[in-house]
C-alpha atoms as a PDB file:
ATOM      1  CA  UNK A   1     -60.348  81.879 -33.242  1.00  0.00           C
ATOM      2  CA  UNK A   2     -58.701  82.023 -36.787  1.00  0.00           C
ATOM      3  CA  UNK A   3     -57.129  85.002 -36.041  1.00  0.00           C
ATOM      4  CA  UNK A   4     -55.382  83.777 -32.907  1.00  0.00           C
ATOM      5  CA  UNK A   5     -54.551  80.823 -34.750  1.00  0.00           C
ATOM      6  CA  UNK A   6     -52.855  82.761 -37.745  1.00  0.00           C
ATOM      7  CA  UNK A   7     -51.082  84.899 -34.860  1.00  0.00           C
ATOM      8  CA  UNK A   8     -49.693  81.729 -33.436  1.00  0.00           C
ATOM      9  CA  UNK A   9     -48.230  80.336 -36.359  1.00  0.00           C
ATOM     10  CA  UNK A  10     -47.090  83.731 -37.644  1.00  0.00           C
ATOM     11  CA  UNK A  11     -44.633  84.446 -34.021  1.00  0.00           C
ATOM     12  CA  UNK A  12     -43.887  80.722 -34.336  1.00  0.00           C
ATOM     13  CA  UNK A  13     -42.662  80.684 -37.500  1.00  0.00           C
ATOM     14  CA  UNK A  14     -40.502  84.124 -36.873  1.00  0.00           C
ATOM     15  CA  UNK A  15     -39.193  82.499 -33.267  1.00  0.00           C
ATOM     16  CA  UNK A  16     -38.223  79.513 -35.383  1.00  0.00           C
ATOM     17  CA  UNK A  17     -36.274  81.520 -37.545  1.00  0.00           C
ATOM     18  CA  UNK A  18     -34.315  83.299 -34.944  1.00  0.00           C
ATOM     19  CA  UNK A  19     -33.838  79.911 -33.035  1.00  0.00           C
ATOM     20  CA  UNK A  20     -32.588  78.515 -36.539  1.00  0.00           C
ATOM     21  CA  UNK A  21     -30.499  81.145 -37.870  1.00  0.00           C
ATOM     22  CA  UNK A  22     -28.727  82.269 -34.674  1.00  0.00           C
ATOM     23  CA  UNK A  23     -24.851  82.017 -34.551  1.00  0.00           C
ATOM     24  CA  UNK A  24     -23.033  80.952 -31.653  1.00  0.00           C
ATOM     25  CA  UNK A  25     -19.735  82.935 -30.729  1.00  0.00           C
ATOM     26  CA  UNK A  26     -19.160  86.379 -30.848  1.00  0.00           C
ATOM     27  CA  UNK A  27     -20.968  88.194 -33.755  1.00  0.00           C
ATOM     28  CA  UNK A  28     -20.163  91.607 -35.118  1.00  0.00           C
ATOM     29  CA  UNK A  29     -22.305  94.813 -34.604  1.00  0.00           C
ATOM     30  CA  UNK A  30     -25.185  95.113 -37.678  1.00  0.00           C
ATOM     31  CA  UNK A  31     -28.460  96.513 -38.217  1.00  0.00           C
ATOM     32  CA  UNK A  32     -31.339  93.886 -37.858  1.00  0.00           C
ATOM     33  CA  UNK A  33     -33.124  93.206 -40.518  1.00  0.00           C
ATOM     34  CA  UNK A  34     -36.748  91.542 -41.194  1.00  0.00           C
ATOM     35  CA  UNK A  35     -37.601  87.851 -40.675  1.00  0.00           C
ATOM     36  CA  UNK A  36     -36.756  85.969 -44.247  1.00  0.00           C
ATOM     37  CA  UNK A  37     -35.340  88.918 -46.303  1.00  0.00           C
ATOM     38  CA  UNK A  38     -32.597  90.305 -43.420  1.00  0.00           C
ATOM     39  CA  UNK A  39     -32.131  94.348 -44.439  1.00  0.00           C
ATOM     40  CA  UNK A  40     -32.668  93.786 -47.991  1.00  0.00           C
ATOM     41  CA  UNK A  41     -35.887  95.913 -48.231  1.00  0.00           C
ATOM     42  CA  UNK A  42     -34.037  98.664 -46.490  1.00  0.00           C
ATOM     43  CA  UNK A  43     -31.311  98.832 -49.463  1.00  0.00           C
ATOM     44  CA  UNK A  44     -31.852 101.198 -52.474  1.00  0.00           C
ATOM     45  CA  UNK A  45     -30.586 101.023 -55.625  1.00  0.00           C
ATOM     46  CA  UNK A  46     -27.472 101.967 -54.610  1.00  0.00           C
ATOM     47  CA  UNK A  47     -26.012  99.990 -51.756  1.00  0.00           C
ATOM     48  CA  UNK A  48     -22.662 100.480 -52.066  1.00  0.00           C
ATOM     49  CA  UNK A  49     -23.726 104.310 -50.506  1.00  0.00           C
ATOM     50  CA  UNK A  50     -26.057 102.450 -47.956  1.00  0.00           C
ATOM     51  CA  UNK A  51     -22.978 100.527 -46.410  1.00  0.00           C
ATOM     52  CA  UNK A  52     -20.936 103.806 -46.333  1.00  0.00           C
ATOM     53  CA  UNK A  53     -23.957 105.095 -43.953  1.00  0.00           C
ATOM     54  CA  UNK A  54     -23.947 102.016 -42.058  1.00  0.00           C
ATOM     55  CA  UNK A  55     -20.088 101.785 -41.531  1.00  0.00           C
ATOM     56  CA  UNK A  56     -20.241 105.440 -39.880  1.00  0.00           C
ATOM     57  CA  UNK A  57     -22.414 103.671 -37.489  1.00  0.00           C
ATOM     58  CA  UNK A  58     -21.121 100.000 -36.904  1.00  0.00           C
ATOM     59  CA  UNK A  59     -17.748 100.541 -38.327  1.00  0.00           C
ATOM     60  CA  UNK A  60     -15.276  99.478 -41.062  1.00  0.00           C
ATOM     61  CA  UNK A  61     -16.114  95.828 -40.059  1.00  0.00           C
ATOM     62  CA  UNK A  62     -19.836  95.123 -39.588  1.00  0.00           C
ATOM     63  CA  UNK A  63     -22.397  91.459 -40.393  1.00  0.00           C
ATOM     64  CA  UNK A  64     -25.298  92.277 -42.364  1.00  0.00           C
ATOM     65  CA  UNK A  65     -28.270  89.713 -43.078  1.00  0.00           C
ATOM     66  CA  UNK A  66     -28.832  89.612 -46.385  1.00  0.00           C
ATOM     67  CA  UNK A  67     -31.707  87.121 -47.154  1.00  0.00           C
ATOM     68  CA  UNK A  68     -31.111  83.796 -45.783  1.00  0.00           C
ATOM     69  CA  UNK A  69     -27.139  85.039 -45.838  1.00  0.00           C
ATOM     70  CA  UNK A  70     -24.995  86.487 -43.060  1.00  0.00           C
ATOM     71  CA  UNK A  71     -22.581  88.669 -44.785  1.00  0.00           C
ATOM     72  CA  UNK A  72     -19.395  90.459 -43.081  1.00  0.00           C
ATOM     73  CA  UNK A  73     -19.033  94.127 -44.680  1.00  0.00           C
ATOM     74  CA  UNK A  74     -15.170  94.948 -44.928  1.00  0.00           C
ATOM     75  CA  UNK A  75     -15.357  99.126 -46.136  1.00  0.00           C
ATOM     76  CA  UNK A  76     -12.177 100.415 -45.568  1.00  0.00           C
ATOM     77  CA  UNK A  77      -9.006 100.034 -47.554  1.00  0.00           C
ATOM     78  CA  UNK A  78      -6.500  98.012 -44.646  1.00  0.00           C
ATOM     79  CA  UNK A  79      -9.449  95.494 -43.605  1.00  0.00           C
ATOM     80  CA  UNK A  80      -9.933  94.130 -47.163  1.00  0.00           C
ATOM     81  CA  UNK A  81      -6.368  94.044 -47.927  1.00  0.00           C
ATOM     82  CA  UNK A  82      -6.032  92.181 -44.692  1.00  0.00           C
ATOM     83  CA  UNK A  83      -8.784  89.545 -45.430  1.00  0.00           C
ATOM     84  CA  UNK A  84      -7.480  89.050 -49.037  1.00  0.00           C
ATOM     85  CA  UNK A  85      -4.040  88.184 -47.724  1.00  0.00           C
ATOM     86  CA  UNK A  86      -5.840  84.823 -46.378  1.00  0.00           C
ATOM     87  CA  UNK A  87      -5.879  81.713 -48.490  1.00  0.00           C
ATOM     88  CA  UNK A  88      -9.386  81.220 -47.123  1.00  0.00           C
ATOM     89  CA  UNK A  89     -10.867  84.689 -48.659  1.00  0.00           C
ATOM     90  CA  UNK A  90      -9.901  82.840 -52.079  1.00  0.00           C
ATOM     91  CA  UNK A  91     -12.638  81.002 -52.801  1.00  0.00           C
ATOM     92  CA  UNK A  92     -16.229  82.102 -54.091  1.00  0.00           C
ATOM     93  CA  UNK A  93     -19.770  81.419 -52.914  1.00  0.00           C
ATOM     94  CA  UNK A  94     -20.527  77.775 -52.249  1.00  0.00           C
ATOM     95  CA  UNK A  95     -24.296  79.298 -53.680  1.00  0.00           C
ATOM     96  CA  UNK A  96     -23.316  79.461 -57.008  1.00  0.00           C
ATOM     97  CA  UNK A  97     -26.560  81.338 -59.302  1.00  0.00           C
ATOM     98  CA  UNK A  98     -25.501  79.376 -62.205  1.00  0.00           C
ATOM     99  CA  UNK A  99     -26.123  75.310 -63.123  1.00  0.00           C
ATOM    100  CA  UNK A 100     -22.521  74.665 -63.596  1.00  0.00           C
ATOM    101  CA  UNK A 101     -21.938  71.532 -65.219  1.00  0.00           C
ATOM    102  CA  UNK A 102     -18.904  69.267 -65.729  1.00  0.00           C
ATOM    103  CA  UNK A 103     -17.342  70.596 -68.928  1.00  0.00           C
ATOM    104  CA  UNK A 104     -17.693  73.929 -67.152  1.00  0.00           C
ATOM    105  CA  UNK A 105     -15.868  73.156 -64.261  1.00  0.00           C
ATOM    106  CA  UNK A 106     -13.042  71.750 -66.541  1.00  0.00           C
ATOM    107  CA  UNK A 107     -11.993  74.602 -67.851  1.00  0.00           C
ATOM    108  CA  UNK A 108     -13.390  77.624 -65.735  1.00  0.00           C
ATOM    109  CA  UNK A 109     -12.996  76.331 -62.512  1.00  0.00           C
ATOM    110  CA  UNK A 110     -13.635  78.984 -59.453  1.00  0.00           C
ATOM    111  CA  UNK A 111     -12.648  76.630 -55.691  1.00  0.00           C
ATOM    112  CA  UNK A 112      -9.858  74.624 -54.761  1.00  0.00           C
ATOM    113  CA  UNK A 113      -7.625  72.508 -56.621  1.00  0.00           C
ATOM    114  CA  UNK A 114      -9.473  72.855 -59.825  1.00  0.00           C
ATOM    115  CA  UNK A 115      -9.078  76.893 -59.453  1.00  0.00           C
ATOM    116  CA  UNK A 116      -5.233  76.389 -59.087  1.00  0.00           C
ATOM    117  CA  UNK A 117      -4.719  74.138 -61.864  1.00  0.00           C
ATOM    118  CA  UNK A 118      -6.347  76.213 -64.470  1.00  0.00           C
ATOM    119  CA  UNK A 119      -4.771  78.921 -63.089  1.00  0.00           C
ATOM    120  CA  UNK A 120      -1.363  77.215 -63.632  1.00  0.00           C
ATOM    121  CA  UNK A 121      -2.079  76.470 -66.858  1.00  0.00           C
ATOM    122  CA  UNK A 122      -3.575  79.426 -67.906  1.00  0.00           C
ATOM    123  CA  UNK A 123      -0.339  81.644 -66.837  1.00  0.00           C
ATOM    124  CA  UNK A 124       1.621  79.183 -68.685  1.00  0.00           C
ATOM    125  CA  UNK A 125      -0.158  80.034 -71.682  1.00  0.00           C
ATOM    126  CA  UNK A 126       0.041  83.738 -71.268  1.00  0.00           C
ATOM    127  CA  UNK A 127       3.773  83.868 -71.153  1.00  0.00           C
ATOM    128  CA  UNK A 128       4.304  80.692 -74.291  1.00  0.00           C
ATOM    129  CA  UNK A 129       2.091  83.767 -75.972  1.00  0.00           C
ATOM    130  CA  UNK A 130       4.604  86.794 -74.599  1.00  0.00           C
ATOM    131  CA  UNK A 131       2.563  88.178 -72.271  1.00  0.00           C
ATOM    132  CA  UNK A 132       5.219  90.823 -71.418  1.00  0.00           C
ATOM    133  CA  UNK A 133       6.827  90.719 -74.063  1.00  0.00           C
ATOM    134  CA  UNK A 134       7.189  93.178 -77.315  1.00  0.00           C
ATOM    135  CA  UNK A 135       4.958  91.248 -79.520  1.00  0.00           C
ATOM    136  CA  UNK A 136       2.156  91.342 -77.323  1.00  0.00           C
ATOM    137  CA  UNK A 137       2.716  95.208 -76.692  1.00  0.00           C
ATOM    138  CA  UNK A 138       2.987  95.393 -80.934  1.00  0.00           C
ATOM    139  CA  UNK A 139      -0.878  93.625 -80.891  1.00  0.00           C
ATOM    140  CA  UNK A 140      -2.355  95.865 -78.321  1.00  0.00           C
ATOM    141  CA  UNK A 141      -0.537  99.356 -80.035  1.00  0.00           C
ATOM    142  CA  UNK A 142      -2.498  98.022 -83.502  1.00  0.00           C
ATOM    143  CA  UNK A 143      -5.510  97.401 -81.597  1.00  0.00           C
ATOM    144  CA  UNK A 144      -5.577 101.162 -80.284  1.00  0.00           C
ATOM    145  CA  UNK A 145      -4.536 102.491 -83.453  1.00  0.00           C
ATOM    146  CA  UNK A 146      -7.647 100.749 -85.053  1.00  0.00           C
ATOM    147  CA  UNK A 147      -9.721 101.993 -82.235  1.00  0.00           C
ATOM    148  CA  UNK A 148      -8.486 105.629 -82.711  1.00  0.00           C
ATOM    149  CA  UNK A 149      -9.151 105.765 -86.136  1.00  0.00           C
ATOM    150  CA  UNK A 150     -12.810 104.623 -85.473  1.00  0.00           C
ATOM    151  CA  UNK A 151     -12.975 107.468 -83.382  1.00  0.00           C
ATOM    152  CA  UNK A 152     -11.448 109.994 -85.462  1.00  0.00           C
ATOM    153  CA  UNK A 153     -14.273 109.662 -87.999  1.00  0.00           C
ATOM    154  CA  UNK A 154     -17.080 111.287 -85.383  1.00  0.00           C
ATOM    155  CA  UNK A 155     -15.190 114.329 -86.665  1.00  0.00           C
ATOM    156  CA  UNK A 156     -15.043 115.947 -82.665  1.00  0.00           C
ATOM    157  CA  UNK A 157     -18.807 115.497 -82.372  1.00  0.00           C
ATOM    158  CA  UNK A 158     -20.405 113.621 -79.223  1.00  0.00           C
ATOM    159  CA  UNK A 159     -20.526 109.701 -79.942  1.00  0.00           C
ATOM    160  CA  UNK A 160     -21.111 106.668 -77.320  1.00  0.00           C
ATOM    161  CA  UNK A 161     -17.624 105.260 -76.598  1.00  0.00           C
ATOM    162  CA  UNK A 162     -18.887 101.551 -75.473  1.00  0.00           C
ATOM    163  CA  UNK A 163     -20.257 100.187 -78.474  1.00  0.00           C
ATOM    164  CA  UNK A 164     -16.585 100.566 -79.446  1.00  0.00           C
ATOM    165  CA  UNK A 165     -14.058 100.438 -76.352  1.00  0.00           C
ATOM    166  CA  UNK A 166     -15.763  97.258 -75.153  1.00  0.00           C
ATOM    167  CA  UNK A 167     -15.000  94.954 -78.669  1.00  0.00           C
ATOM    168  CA  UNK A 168     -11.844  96.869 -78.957  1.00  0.00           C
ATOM    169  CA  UNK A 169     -10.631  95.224 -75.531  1.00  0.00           C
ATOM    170  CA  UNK A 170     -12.010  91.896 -76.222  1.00  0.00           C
ATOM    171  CA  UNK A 171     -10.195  92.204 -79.820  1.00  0.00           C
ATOM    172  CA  UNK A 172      -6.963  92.295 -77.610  1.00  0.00           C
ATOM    173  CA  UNK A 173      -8.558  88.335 -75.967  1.00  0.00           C
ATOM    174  CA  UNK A 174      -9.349  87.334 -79.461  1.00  0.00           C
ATOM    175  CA  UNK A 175      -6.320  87.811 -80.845  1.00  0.00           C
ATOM    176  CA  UNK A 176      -4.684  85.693 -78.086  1.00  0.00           C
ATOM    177  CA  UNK A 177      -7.503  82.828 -77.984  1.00  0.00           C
ATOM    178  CA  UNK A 178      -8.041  82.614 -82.079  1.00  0.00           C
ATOM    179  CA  UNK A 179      -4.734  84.104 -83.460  1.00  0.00           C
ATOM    180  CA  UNK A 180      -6.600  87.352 -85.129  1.00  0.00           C
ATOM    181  CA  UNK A 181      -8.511  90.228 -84.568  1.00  0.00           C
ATOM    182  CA  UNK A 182     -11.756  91.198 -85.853  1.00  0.00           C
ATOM    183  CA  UNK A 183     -13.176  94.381 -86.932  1.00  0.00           C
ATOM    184  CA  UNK A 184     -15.905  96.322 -85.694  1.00  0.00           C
ATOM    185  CA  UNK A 185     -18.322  96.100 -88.337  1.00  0.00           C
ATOM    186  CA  UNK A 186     -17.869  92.070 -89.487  1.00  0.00           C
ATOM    187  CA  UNK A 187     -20.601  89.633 -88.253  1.00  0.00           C
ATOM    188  CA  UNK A 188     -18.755  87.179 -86.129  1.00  0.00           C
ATOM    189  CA  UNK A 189     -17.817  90.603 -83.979  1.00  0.00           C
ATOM    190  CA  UNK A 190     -21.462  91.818 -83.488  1.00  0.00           C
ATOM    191  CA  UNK A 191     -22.292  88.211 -82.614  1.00  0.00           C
ATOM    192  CA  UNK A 192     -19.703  88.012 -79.732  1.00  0.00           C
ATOM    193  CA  UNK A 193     -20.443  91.596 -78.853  1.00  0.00           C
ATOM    194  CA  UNK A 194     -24.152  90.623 -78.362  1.00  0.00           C
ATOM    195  CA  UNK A 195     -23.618  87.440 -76.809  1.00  0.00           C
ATOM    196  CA  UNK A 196     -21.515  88.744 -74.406  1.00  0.00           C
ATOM    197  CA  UNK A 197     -23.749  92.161 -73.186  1.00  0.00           C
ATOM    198  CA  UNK A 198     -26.750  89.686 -73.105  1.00  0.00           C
ATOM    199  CA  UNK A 199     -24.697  87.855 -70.773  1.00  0.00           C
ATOM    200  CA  UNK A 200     -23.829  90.042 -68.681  1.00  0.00           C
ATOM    201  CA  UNK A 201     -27.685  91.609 -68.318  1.00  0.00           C
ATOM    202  CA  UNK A 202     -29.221  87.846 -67.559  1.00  0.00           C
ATOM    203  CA  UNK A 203     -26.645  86.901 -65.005  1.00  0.00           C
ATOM    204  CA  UNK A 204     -27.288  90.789 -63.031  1.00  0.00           C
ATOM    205  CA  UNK A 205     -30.980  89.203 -62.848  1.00  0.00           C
ATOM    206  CA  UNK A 206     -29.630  86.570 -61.050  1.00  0.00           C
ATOM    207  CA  UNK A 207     -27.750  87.044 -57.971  1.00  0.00           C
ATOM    208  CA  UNK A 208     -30.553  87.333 -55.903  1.00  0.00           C
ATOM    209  CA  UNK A 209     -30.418  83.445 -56.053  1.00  0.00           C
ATOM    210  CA  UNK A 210     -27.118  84.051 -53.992  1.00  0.00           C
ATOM    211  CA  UNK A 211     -29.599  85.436 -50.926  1.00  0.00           C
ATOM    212  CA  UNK A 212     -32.491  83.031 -51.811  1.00  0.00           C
ATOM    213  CA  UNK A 213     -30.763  79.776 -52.460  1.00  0.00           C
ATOM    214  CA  UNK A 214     -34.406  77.936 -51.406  1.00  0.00           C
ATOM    215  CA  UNK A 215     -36.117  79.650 -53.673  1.00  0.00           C
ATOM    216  CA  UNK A 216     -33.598  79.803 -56.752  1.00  0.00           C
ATOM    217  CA  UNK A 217     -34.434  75.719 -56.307  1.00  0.00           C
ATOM    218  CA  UNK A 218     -38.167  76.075 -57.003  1.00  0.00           C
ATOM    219  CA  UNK A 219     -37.346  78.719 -59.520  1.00  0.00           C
ATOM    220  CA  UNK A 220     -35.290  76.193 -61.589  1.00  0.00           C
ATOM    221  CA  UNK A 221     -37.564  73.561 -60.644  1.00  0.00           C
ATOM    222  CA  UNK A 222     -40.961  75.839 -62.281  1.00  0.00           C
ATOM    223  CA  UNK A 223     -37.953  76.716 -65.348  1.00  0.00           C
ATOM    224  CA  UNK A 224     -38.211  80.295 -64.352  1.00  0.00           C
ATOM    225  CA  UNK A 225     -35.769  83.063 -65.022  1.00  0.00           C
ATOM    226  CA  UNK A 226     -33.227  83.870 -66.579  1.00  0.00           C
ATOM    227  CA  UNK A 227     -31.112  80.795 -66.597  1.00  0.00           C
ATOM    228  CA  UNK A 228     -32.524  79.945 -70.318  1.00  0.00           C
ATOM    229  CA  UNK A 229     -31.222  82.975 -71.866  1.00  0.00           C
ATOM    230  CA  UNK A 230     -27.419  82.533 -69.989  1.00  0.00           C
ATOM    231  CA  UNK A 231     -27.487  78.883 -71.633  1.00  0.00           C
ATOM    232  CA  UNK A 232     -28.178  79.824 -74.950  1.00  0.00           C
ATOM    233  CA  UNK A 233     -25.656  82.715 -74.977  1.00  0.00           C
ATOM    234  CA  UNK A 234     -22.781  79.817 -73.719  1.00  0.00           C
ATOM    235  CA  UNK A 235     -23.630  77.615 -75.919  1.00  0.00           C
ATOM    236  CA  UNK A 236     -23.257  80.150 -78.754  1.00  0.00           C
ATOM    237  CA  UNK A 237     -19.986  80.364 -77.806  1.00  0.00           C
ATOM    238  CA  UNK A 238     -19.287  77.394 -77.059  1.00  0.00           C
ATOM    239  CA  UNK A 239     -20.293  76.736 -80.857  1.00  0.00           C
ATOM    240  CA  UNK A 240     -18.397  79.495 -82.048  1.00  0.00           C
ATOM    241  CA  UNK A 241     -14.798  78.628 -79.980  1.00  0.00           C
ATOM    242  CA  UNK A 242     -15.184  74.900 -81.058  1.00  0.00           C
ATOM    243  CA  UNK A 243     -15.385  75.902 -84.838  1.00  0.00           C
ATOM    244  CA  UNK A 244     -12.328  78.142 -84.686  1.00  0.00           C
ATOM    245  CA  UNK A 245     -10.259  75.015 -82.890  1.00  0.00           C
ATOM    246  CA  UNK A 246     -11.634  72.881 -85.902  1.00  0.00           C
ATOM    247  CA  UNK A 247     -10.135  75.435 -88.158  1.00  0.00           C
ATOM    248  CA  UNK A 248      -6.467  75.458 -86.423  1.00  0.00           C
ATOM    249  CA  UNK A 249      -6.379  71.649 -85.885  1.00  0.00           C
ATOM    250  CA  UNK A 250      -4.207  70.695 -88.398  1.00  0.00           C
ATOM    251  CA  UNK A 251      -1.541  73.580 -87.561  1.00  0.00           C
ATOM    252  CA  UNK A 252      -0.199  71.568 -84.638  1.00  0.00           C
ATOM    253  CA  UNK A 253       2.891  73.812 -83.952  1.00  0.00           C
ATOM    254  CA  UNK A 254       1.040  77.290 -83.862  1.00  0.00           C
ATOM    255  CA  UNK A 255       1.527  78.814 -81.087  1.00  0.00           C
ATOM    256  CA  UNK A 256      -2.168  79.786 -80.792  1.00  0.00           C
ATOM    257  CA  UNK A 257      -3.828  79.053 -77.459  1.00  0.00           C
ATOM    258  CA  UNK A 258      -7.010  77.625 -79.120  1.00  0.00           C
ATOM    259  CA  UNK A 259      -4.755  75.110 -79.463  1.00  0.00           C
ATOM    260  CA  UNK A 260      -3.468  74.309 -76.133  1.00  0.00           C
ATOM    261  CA  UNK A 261      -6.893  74.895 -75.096  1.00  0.00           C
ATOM    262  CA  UNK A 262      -8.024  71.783 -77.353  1.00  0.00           C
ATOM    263  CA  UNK A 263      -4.917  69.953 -75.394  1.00  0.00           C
ATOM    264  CA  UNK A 264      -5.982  71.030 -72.399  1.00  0.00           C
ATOM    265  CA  UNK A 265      -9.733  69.947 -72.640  1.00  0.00           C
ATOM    266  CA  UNK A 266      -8.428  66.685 -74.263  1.00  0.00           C
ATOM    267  CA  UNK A 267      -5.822  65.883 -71.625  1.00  0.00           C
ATOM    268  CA  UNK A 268      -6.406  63.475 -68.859  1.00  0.00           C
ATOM    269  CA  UNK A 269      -9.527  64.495 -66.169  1.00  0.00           C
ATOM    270  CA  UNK A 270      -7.781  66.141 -63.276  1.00  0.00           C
ATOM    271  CA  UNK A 271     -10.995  66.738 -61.299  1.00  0.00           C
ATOM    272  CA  UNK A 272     -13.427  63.954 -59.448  1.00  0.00           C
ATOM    273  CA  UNK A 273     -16.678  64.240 -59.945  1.00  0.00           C
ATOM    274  CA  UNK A 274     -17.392  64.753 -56.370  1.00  0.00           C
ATOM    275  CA  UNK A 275     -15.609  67.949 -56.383  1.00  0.00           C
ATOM    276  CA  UNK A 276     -17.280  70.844 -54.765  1.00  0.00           C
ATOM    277  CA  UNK A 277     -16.479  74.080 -55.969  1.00  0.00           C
END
């Protein structure tokens, strides 16, 4: 009797599922996937080589259930430069993974209006700086130069490249954002460096939230994950970028974007607080 109970429930709750998550209109050919999960268990560790299997079957243009997410696959060059044409292939998951909270939506907006005005602003900046200019070109030849010499002193024996290429490039941001560079071996670089690769590892444990949106609510509900460690890292910076403003307030007239930046954050709020992004 418990069995056939625990059989009912079990094809009930997968009928419900496919009552509940079916999609009226034409849909485009796929590969079905499990109740709950969709074809995530069928993925390895390298799905970008799964979907070139699954496009020789379905095509360039195929749906995919990922998790509680339908998903359109676009795998060939024309279809994604088609879709990307579109204003509405612009915006970015309404299932964000991170707790975005006002100040963050501010001033790195990702949707709508927001998106355009920082994006407005943020060209404007770019261009007060010389972005295309000769004395941006001067900063970035000096950055390489530095970066060459670093490498020179391996002597032509076998050294990792990313330790070094990756705060090289970044140099390039700081020297827009603070108004210097920073060399390899001073503490203020190895704390950015660090903050930013721990960054970058906690928010790759995260995406899955994208699929699972139910469950990434219990998950921040129990505190679990990885959202802790993403916090921290922000607010490191957040620290670190407020004390280098501090340091350039009284220089009103520099043309350093920190800056503008403190303008911008102190200007009038553009953005509701309704706003979805």
């Amino acid at each position: 009797m418990e069995l056939i109970t625990a059989l009912l429930i079990g094809s009930s709750c997968v009928l419900l599922f496919f009552l509940f998550s079916g999609r009226k209109g034409k849909t485009l050919p796929g590969p079905y996937g499990l109740p709950f999960v969709g074809y995530i268990p069928f993925m390895s560790s390298k799905p970008y080589l799964d979907i070139q299997e699954l496009a020789k079957t379905y095509g360039s243009v195929f749906s995919l259930q990922l998790g509680s997410q339908h998903c359109i696959v676009l795998d060939d060059y024309q279809s994604t430069k088609d879709a990307f044409a579109q204003d509405a292939f612009l915006g970015r998951p309404p299932e964000n993974p991170f707790d975005l909270r006002k100040a963050t939506l501010e001033t790195g907006a990702i949707n709508g209006l927001p998106w355009k005005e920082q994006r407005r602003f943020s060209l404007q900046m770019l261009k007060d700086l010389g972005f295309g200019k000769s004395h941006l070109e001067d900063m970035i030849k000096e950055e390489i130069r530095d970066l060459l010499d670093h490498l020179a002193k391996s002597n032509g024996q076998p050294i990792r490249v990313q330790p070094v290429l990756a705060p090289s490039m970044s140099n390039n941001i700081a020297s827009l954002v603070f108004g210097k560079r920073l060399k390899y071996d001073d503490p203020t670089r190895k704390m950015l460096d660090r903050s930013l690769n721990e960054a970058a590892a906690a928010a790759g444990q995260v995406t899955w939230k994208l699929f699972f949106p139910g469950l990434a609510k219990v998950a921040k509900f129990l505190n679990l994950g990885n959202e802790g460690k993403v916090a921290k890292v922000l607010k490191d910076m957040r620290e670190y970028t407020l004390k280098e403003i501090a340091e350039h307030e009284e220089d009103i007239e520099s043309n350093n974007i920190g800056i503008k930046s403190e303008h911008e954050i102190k200007k009038p709020e553009m953005i509701p607080d309704d706003c979805q992004v």
